[in-house]
Protein backbone atom coordinates (compact mmCIF):
# COMPACT_ATOMS: atom_id res chain seq x y z
CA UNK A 1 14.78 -17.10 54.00
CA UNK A 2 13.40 -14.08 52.40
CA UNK A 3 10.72 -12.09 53.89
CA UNK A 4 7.89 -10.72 51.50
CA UNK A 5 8.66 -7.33 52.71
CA UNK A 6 11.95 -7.33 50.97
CA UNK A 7 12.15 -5.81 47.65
CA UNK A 8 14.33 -8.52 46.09
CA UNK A 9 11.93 -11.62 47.40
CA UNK A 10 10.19 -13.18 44.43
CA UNK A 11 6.98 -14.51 44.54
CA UNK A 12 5.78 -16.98 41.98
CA UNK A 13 6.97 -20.27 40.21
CA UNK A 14 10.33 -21.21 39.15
CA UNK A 15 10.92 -20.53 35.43
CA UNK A 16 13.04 -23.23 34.32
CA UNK A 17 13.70 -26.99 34.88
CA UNK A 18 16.78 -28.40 34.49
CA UNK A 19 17.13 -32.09 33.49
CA UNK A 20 20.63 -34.33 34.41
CA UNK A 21 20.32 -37.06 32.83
CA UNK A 22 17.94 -39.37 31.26
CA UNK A 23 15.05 -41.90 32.75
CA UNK A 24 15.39 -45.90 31.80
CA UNK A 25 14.30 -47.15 28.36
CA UNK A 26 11.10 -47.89 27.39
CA UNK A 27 9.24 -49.53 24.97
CA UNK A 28 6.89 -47.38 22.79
CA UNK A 29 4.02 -46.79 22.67
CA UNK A 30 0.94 -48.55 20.86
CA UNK A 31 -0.22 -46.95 18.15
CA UNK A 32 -3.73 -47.30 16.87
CA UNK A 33 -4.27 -47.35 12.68
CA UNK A 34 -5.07 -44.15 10.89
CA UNK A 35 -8.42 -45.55 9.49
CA UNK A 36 -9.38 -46.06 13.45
CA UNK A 37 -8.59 -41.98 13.35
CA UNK A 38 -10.74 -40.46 10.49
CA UNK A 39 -13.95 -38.91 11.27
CA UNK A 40 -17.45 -39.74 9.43
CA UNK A 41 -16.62 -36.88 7.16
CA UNK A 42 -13.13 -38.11 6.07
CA UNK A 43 -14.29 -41.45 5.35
CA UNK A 44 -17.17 -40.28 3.36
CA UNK A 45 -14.52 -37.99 1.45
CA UNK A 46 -12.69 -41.06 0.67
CA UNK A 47 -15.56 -43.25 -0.49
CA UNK A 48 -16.55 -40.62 -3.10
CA UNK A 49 -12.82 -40.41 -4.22
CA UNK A 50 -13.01 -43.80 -4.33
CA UNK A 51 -15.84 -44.17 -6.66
CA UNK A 52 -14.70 -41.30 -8.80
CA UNK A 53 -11.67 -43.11 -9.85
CA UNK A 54 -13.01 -46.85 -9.71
């Protein structure tokens, strides 16, 4: 083991992760309806487009 007093020890965090392989299968994941994801604004956006072209 490298001593910090040695010019070629690194300090720090490795840089990359290597992956072999891949983890077991599973199912996805819910998803929740885009009209449960609109803000206030959006929907009040859509309720005058809504009118305009009723």
């Amino acid at each position: 083991m490298r001593r910090r007093t040695d010019p070629h020890h690194r300090r720090g965090h490795p840089q990359m992760i290597i992956r072999f392989g891949y983890g077991p299968i599973v199912p996805r994941a819910p998803r929740r309806p885009a009209t449960e994801l609109t803000t206030q604004k959006t929907q009040k956006t859509l309720q005058t487009l809504e009118t305009r072209h009723a």
